[in-house]
C-alpha atoms as a PDB file:
ATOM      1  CA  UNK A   1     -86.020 -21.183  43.386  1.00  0.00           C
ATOM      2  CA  UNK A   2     -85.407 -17.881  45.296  1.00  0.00           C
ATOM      3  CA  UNK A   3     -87.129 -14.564  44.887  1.00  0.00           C
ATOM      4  CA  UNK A   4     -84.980 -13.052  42.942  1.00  0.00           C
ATOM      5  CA  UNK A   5     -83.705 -15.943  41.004  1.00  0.00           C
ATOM      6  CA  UNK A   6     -87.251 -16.542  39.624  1.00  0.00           C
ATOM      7  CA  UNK A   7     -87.853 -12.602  39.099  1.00  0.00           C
ATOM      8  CA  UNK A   8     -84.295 -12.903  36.476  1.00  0.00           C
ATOM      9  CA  UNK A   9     -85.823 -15.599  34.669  1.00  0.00           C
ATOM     10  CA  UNK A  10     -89.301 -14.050  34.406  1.00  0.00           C
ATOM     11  CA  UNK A  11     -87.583 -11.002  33.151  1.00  0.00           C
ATOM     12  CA  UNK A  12     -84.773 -12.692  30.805  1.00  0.00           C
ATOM     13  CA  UNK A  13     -87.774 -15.081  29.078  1.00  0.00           C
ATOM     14  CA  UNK A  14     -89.846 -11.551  28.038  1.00  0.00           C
ATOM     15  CA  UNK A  15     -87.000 -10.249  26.948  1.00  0.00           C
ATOM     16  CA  UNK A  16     -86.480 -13.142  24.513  1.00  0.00           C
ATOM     17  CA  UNK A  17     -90.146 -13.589  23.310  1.00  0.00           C
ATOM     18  CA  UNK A  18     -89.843  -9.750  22.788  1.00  0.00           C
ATOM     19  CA  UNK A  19     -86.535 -10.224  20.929  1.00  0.00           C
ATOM     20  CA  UNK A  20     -87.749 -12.869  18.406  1.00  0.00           C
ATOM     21  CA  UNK A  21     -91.323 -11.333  18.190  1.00  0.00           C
ATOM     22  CA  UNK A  22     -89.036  -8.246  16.633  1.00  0.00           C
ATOM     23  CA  UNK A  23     -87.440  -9.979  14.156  1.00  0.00           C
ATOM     24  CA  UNK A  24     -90.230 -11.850  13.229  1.00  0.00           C
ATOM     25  CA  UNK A  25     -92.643  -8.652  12.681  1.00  0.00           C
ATOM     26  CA  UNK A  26     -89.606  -6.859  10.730  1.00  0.00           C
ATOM     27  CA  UNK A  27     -89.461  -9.234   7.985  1.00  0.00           C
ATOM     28  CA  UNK A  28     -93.370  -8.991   6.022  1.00  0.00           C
ATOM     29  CA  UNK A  29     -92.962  -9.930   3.027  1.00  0.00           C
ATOM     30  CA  UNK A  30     -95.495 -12.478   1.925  1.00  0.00           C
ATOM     31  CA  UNK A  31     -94.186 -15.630   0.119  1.00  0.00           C
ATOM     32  CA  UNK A  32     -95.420 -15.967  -3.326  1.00  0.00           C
ATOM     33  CA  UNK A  33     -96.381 -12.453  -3.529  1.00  0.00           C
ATOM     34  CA  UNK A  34     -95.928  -9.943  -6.529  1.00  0.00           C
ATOM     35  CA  UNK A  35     -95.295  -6.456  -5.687  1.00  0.00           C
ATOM     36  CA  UNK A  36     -95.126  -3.496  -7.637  1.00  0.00           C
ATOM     37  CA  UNK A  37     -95.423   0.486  -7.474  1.00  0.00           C
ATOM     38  CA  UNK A  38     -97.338   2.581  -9.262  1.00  0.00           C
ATOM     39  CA  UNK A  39     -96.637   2.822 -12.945  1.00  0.00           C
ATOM     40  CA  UNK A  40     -94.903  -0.624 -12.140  1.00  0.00           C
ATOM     41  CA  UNK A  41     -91.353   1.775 -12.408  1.00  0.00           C
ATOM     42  CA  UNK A  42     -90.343  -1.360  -9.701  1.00  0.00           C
ATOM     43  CA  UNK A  43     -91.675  -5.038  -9.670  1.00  0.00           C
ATOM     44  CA  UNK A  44     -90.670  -8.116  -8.343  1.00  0.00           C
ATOM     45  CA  UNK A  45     -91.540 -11.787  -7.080  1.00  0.00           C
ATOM     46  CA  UNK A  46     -91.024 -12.862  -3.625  1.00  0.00           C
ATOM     47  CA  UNK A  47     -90.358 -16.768  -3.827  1.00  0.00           C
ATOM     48  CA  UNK A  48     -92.844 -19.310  -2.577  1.00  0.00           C
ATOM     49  CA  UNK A  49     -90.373 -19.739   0.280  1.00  0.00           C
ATOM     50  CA  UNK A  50     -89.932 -16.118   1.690  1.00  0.00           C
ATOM     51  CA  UNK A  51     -86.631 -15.946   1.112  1.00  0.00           C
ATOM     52  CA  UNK A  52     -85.834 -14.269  -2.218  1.00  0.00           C
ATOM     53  CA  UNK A  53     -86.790 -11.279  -4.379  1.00  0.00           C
ATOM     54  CA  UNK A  54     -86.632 -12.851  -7.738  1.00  0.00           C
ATOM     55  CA  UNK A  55     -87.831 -11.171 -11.500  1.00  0.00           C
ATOM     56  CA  UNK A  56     -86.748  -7.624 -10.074  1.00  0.00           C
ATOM     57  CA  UNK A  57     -87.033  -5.322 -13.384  1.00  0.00           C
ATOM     58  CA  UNK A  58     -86.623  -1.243 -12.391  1.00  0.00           C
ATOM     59  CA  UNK A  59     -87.051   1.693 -14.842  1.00  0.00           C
ATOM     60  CA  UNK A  60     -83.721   3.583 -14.837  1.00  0.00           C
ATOM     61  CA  UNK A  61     -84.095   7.047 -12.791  1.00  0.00           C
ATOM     62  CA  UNK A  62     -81.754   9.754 -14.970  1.00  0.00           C
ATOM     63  CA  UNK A  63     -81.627  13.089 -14.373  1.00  0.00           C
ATOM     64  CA  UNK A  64     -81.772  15.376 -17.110  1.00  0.00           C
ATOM     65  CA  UNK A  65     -82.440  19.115 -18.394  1.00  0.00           C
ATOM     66  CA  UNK A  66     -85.542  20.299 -18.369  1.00  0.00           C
ATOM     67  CA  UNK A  67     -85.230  20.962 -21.926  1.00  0.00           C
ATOM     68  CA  UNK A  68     -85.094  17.839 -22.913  1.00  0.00           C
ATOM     69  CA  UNK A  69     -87.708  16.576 -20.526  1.00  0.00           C
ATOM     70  CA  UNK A  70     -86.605  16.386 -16.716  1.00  0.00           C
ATOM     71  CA  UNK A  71     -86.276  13.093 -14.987  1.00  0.00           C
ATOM     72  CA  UNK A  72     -87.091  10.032 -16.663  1.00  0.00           C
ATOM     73  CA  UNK A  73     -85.889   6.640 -17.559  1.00  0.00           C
ATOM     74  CA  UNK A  74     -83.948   5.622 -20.178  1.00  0.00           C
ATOM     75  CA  UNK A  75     -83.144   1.411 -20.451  1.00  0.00           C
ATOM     76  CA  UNK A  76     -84.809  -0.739 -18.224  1.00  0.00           C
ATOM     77  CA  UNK A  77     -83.384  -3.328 -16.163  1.00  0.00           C
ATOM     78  CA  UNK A  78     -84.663  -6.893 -15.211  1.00  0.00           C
ATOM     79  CA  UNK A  79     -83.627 -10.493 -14.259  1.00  0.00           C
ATOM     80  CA  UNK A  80     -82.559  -9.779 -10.978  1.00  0.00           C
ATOM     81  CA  UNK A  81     -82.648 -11.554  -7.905  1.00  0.00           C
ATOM     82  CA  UNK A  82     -81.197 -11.117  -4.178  1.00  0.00           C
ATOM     83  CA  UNK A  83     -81.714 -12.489  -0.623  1.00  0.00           C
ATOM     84  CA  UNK A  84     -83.992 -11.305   2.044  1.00  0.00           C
ATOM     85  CA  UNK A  85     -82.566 -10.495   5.012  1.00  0.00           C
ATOM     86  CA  UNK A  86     -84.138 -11.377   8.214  1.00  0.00           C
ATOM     87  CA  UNK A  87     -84.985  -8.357   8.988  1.00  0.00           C
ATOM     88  CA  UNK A  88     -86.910  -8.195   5.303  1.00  0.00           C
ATOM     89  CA  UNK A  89     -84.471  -5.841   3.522  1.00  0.00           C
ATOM     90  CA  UNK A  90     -82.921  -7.046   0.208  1.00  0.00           C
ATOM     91  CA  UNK A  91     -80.351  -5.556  -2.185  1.00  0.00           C
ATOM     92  CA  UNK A  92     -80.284  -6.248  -5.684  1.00  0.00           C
ATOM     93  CA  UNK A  93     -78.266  -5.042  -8.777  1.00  0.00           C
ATOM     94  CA  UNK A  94     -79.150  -5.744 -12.024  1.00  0.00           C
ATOM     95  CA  UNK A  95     -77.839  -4.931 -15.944  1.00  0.00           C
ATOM     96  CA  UNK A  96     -79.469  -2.221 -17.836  1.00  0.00           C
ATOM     97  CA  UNK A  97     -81.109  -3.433 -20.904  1.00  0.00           C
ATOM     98  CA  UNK A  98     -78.905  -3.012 -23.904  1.00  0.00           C
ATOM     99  CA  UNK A  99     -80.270  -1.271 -27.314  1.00  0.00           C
ATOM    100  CA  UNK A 100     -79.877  -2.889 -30.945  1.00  0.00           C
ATOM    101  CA  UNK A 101     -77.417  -5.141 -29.562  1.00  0.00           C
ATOM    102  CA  UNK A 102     -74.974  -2.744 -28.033  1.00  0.00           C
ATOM    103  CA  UNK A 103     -73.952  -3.927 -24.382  1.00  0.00           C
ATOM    104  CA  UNK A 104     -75.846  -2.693 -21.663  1.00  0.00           C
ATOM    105  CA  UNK A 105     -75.107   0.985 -20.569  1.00  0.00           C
ATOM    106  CA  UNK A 106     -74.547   0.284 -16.931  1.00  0.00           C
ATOM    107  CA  UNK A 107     -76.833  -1.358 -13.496  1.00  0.00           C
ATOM    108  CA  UNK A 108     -79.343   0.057 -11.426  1.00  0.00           C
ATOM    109  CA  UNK A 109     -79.568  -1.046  -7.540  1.00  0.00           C
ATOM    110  CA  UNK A 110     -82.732  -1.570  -6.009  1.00  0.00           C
ATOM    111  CA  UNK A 111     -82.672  -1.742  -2.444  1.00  0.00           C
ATOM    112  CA  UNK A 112     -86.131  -2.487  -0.466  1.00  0.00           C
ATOM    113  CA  UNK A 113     -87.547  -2.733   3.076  1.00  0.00           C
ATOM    114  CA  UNK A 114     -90.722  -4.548   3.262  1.00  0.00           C
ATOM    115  CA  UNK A 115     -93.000  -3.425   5.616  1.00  0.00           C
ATOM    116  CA  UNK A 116     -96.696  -4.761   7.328  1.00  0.00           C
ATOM    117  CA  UNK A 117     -99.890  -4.877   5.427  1.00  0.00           C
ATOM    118  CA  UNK A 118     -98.357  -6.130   1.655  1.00  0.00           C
ATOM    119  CA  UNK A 119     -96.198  -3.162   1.649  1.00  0.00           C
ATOM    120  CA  UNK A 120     -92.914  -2.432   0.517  1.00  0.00           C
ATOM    121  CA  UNK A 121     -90.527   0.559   0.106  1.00  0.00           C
ATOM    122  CA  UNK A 122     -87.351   1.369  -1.067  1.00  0.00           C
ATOM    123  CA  UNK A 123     -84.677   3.038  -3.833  1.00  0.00           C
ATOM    124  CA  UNK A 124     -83.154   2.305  -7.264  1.00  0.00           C
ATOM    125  CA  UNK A 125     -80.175   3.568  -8.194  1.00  0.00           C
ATOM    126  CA  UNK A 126     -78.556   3.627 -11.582  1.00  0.00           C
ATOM    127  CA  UNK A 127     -74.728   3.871 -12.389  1.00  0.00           C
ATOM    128  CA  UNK A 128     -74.011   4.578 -15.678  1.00  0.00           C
ATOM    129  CA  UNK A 129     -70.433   2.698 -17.769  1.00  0.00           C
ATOM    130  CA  UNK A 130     -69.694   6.090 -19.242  1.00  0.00           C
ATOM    131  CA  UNK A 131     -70.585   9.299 -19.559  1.00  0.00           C
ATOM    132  CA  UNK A 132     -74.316   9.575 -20.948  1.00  0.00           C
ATOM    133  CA  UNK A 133     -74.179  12.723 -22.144  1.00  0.00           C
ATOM    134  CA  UNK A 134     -76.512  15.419 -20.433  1.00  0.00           C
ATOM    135  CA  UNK A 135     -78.681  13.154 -18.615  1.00  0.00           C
ATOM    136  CA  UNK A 136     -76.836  11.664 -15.262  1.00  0.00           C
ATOM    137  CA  UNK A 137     -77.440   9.229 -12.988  1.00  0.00           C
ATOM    138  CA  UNK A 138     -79.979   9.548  -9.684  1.00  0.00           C
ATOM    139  CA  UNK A 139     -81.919   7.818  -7.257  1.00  0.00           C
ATOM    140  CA  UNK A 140     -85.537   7.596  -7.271  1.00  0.00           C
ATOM    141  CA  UNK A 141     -87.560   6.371  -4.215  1.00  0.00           C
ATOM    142  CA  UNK A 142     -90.901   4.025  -4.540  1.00  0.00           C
ATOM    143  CA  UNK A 143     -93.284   2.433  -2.712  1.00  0.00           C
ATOM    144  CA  UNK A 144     -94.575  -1.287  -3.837  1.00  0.00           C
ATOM    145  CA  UNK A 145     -97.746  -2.978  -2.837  1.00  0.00           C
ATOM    146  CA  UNK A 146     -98.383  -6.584  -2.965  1.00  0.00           C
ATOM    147  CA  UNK A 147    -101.055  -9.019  -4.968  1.00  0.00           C
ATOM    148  CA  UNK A 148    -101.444 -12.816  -3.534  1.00  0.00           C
ATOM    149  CA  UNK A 149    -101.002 -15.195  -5.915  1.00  0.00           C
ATOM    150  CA  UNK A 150    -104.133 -15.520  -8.659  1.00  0.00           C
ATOM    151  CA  UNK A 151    -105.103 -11.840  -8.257  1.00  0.00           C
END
């Protein structure tokens, strides 16, 4: 092999461990893990494989008047479960929980990045069916840490 032949293929076979050393240190989510953030506003499961979010329940961020007490939550919503992405980022939407057996009032989205060290961060979202009145819709941000199995 030449010179400069074997110089390319040094260079070409760092770049590909660097490559898939990437993508395998941007998805940390630990399988089997529970995570949840303070308050537990956001928890959720990771499956035994790695390769869901599963149980997701959010509090619903609304918006309203100070006068009738700021932000806050109104339904929850749980049962949700979405796919992680290779790069550890998952999107989820799930029903609002409904009241006296009215039908729920709309979804929140809760999109996440996990990160190193048990950590995970990301947003939920609510949409609203209708109108609520004077509280609206809004996005809150969180930060979830994670508990092994038997903690």
């Amino acid at each position: 092999m030449s010179g400069r032949l074997l110089h390319r293929a040094v260079v070409l076979t760092a770049f590909v461990t660097l490559l898939t050393a990437g993508v395998a240190l941007a998805a940390d989510q630990e399988n089997g893990w529970t995570y949840s953030s303070p308050g537990e506003s956001v928890y959720f499961k990771v499956s035994t494989t790695g390769k869901k979010v599963i149980d997701v329940y959010a509090s619903t961020p609304v918006k309203c008047p100070s006068s009738v007490g700021g932000v806050g939550g109104i339904a929850s919503a749980s049962g949700g479960s979405a796919t992680i992405s290779r790069h550890g980022t998952f999107k989820v939407t799930i029903k609002q929980a409904s009241f006296r057996g009215h039908k729920s009032a709309g979804t929140d989205t809760v999109t996440g990045t996990f990160l190193e060290h048990g950590q995970e961060k990301g947003k939920v979202t609510s949409h609203f069916n209708s109108n609520t009145g004077i509280c609206k819709a809004t996005t809150r941000s969180y930060t979830a840490t994670g508990t092994p199995p038997g903690s």
